[in-house]
Protein backbone atom coordinates (compact mmCIF):
# COMPACT_ATOMS: atom_id res chain seq x y z
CA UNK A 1 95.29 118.09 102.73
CA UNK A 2 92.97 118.25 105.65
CA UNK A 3 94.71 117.33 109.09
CA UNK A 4 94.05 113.77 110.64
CA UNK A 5 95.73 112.91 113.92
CA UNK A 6 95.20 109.36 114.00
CA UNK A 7 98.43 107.38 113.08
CA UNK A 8 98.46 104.12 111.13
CA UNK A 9 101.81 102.72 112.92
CA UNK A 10 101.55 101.81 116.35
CA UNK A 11 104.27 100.70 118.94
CA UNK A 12 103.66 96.97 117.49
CA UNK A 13 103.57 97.75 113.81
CA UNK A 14 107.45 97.38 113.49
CA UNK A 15 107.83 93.99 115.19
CA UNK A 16 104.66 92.68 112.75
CA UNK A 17 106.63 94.36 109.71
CA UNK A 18 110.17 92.29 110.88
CA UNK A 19 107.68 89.11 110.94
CA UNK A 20 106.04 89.32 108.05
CA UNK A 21 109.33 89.66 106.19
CA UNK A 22 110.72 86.88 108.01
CA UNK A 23 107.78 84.83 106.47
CA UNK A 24 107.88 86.28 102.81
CA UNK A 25 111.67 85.08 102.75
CA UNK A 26 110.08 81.57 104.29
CA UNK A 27 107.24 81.45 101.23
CA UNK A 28 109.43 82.89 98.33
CA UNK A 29 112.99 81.46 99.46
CA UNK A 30 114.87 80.56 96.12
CA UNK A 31 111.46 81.91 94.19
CA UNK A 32 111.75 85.79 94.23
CA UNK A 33 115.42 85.57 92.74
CA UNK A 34 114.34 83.33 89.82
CA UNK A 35 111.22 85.71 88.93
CA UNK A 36 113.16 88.91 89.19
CA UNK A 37 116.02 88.32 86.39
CA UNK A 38 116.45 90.37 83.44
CA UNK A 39 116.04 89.22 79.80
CA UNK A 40 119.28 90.82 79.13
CA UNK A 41 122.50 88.93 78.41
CA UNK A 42 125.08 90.37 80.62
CA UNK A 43 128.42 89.75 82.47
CA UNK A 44 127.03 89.10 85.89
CA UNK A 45 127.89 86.77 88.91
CA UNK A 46 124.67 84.58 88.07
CA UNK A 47 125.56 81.63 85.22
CA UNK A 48 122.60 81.28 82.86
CA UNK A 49 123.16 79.00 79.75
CA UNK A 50 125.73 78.33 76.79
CA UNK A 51 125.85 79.28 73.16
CA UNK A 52 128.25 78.55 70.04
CA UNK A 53 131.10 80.59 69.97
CA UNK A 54 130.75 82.76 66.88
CA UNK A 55 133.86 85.37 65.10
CA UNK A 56 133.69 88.62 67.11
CA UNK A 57 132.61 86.87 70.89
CA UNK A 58 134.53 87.74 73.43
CA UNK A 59 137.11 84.67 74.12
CA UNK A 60 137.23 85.59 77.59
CA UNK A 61 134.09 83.88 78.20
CA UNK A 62 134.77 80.86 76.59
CA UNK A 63 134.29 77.73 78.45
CA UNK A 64 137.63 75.68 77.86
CA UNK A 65 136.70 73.08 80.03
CA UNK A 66 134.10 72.24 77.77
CA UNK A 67 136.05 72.92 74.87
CA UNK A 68 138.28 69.95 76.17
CA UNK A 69 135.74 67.75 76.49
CA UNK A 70 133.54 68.49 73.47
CA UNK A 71 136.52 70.01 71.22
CA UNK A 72 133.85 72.59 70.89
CA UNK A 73 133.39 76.49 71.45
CA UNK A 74 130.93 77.70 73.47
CA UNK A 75 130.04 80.72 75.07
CA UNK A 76 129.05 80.90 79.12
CA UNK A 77 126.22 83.66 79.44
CA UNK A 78 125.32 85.57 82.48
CA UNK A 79 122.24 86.87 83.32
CA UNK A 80 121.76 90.18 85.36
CA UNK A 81 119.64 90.94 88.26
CA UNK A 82 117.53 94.16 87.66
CA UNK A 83 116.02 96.28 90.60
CA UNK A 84 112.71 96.01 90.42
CA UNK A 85 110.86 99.25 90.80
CA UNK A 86 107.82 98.85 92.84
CA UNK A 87 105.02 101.65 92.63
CA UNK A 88 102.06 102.08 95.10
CA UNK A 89 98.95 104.16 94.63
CA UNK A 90 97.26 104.95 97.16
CA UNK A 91 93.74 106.63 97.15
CA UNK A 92 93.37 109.42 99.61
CA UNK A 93 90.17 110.54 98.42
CA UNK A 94 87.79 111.26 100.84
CA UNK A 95 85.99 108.30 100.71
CA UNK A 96 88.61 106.61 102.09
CA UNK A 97 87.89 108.02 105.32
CA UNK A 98 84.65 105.97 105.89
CA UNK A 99 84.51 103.26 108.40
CA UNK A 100 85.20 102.66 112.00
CA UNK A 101 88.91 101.79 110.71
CA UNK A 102 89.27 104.21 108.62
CA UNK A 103 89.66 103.11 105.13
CA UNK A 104 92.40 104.92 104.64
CA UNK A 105 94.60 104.02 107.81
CA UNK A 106 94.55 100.33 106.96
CA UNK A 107 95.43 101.38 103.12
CA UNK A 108 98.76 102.84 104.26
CA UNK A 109 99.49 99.87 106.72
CA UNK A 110 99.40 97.55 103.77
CA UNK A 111 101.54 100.07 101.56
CA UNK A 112 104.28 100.03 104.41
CA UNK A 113 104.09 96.31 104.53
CA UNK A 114 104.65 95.89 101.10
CA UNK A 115 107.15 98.58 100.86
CA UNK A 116 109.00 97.33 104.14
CA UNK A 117 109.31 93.43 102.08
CA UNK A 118 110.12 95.24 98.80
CA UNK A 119 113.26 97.49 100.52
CA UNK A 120 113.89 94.60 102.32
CA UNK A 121 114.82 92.64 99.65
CA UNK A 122 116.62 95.94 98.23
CA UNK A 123 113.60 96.98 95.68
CA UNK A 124 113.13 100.33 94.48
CA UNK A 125 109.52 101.61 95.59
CA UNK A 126 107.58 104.72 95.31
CA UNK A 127 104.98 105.74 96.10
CA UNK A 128 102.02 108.02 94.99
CA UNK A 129 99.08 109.29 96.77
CA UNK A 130 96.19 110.71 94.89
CA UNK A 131 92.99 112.11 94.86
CA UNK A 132 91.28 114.61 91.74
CA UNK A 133 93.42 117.21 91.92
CA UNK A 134 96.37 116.51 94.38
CA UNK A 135 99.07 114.28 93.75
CA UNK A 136 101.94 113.66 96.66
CA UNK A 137 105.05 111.58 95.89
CA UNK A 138 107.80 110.18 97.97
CA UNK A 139 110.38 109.27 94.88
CA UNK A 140 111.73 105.78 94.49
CA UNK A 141 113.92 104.72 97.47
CA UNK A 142 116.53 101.49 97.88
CA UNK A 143 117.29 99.85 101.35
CA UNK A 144 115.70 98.85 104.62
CA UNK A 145 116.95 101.57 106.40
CA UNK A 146 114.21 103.80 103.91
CA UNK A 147 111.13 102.07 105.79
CA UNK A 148 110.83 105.20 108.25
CA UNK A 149 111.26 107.60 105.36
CA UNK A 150 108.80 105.81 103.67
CA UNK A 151 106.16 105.89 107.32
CA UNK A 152 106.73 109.44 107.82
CA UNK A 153 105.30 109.87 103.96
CA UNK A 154 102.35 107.74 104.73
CA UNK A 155 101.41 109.08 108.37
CA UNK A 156 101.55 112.53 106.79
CA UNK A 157 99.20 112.14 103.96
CA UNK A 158 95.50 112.60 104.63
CA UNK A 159 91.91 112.27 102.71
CA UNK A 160 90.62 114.86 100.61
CA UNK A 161 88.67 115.55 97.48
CA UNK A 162 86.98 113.25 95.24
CA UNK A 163 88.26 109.87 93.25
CA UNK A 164 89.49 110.46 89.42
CA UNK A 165 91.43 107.32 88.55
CA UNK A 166 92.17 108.47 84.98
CA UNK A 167 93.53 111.73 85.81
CA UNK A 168 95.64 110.07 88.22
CA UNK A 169 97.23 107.96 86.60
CA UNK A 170 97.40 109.61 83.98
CA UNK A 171 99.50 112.07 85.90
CA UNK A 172 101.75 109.22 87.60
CA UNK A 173 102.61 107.77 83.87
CA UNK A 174 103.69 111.11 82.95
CA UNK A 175 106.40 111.78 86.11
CA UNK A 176 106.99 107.97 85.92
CA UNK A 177 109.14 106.56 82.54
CA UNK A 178 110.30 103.75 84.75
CA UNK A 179 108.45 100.81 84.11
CA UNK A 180 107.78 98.31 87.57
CA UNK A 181 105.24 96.56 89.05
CA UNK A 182 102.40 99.43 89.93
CA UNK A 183 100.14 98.33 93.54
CA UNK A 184 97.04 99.93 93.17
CA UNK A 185 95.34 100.74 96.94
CA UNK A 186 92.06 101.60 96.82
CA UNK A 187 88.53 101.51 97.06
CA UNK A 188 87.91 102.33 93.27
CA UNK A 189 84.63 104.33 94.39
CA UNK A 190 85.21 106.77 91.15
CA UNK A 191 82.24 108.09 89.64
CA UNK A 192 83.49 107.41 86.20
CA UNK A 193 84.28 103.94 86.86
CA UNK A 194 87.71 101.93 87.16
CA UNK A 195 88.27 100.92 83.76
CA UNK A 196 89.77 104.14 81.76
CA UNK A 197 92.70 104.58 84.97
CA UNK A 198 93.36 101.17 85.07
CA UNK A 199 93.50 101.00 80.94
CA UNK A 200 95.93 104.07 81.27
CA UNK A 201 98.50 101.93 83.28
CA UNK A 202 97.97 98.79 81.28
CA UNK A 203 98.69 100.52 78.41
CA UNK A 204 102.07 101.66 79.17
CA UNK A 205 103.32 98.26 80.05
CA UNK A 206 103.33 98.56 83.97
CA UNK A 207 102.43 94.88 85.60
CA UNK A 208 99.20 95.46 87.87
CA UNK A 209 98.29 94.85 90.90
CA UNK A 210 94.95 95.68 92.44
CA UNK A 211 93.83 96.10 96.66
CA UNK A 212 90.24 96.77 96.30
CA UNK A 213 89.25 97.82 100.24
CA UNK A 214 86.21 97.80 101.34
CA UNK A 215 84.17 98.72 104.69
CA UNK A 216 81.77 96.12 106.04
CA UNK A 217 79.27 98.14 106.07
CA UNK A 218 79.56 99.27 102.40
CA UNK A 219 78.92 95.46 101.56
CA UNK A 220 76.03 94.85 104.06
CA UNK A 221 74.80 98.02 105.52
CA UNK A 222 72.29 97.85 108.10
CA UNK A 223 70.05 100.82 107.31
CA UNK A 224 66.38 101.33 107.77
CA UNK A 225 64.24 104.09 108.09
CA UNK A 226 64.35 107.39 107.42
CA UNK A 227 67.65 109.09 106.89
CA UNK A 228 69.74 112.48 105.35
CA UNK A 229 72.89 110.67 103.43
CA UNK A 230 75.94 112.71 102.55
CA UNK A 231 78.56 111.92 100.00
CA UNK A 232 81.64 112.27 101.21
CA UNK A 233 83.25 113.39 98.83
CA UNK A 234 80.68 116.04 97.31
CA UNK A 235 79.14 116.72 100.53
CA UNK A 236 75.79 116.44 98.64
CA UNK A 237 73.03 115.60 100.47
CA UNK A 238 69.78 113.41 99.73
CA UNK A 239 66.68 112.57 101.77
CA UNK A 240 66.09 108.80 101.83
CA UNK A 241 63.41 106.01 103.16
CA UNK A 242 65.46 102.74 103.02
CA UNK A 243 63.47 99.24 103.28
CA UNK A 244 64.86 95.83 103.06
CA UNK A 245 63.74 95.61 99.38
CA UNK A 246 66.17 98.92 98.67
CA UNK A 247 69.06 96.89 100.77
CA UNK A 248 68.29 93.93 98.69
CA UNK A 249 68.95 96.01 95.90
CA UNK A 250 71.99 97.73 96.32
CA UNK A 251 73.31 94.63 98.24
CA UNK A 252 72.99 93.22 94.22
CA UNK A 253 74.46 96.63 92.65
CA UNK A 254 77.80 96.68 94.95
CA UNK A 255 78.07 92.62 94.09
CA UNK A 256 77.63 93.27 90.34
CA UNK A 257 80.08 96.56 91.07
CA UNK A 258 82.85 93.68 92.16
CA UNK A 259 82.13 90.98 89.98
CA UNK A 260 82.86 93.58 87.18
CA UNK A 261 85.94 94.51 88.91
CA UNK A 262 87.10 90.11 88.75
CA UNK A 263 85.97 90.05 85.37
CA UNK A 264 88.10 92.92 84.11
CA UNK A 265 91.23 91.83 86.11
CA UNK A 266 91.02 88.16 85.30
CA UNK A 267 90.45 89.19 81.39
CA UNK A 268 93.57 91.39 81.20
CA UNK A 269 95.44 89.38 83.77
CA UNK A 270 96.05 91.74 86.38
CA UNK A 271 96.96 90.39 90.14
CA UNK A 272 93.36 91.36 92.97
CA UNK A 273 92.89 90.98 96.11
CA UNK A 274 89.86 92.05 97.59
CA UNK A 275 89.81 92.77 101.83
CA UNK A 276 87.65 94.16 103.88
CA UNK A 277 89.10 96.76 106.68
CA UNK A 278 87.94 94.29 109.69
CA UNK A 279 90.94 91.78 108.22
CA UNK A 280 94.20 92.68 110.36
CA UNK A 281 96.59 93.79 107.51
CA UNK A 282 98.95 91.00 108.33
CA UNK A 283 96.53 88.39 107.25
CA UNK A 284 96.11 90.11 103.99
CA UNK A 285 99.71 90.70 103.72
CA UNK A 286 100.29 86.52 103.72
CA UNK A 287 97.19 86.47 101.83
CA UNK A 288 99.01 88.63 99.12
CA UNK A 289 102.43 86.42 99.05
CA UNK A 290 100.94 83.23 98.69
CA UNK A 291 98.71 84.48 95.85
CA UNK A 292 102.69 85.55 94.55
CA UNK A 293 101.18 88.61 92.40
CA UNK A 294 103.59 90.84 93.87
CA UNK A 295 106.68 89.58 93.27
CA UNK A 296 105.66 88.54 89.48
């Protein structure tokens, strides 16, 4: 990937990562624990209900103090605690390098905030970063101690290449049999449209949740006159005379472009949050756990 010096993590970003999970543990205390448990029926530490005792139970886990009170069998059951693997995608196409804050450096600031709460509370998280072609992966790590593991991935990847959600994630569900919660980071700017990647990770039973970033400028630009615009990712370039009637208009096109985004989402129940990169991360971060998408 093409070399960018600019780091995400500055001297303060640790300090702001040990507050913000000091305030998740605040918002979600005696919550996360209760959303996290396993279906499964196990031998655990954790009591969960009773049943009848039926031939073939194992006696040990009879309740005999209720059997002297009711003169009845029945059965304690424990309920185990599964890790929960967290996954986070993260766009590095080359449109993610627009803006004065690059979209891209405030992207991996959120992913290391999540990541930092998730290993925190002793989570399993990945994460993927993707463009057309190239996928990178740091492979699912446990414990607080990963968070500069998981920094040194992120300050090391850099934009490149052009947006494919499908083949993405299409390439992430093959590597990835493990199902989890999946954090989508991203500015979904994919010529094909959003729908066919996201379907792909729907599909195999992953819960969803979406960061849609955008630049200020992408939602109001303040262009007129004559000017030579380059994609970014194709490096194509087009001649254009830009009045307030064509601002009007694409100010409508990008608002339809994320009210389709909501109305997809809210129909197939995935968890969005929408920021723009002029929000300090930490806002979006509390933003994120009282919406309480990610730990669902």
């Amino acid at each position: 990937m093409n070399n960018e010096t600019e780091s995400a993590f500055d001297s303060d970003f640790l300090k702001k990562l040990e507050y913000l999970y000091i305030v998740s543990k605040k918002i979600f205390s005696g919550r996360i624990k209760a959303e996290r448990r396993s279906t499964r029926r196990g031998v655990s530490v954790e009591f969960a209900d009773y049943r009848n005792y039926t031939a073939g139970d194992d006696f040990r886990y009879i309740d005999w103090n209720a059997f002297a009170r009711l003169d009845e069998l029945l059965l304690k059951l424990y309920e185990e605690r599964e890790d929960l693997h967290i996954y986070f995608l993260v766009d590095v196409s080359q449109s993610m390098t627009y803006g004065e804050l690059p979209k891209l450096i405030y992207a991996k600031r959120v992913a290391a905030a999540l990541a930092y709460i998730g290993l925190s509370n002793l989570d399993r998280i990945g994460i993927t970063a993707f463009n057309t072609t190239d996928t990178t992966r740091l492979p699912t790590e446990r414990g607080k101690g990963k968070i500069f593991t998981v920094l040194n991935f992120l300050d090391q990847i850099n934009s490149t290449g052009e947006t494919d959600l499908e083949h993405a994630f299409r390439n992430f569900v093959h590597f990835t049999k493990r199902r989890g919660l999946v954090v989508v980071i991203s500015d979904l700017f994919d010529p094909k449209g959003f729908t066919a990647g996201l379907n792909m990770l729907k599909f195999q039973k992953h819960d969803l949740f979406v960061i849609h970033i955008i630049d200020e400028k992408e939602a109001e630009p303040n262009l007129l006159g004559d000017y030579h615009l380059v994609d970014v990712e194709t490096n194509q370039l087009r001649p254009v005379t830009i009045n307030e009637n064509h601002i009007k208009r694409y100010q409508a096109l990008f608002q339809k472009y994320c009210d389709d985004i909501d109305r997809y989402c809210t129909q197939r129940e995935i968890s969005l949050v929408r920021t723009m990169t002029k929000t300090p991360f930490e806002e979006l971060i509390l933003r994120i756990f009282r919406m309480g998408g990610f730990v669902s």
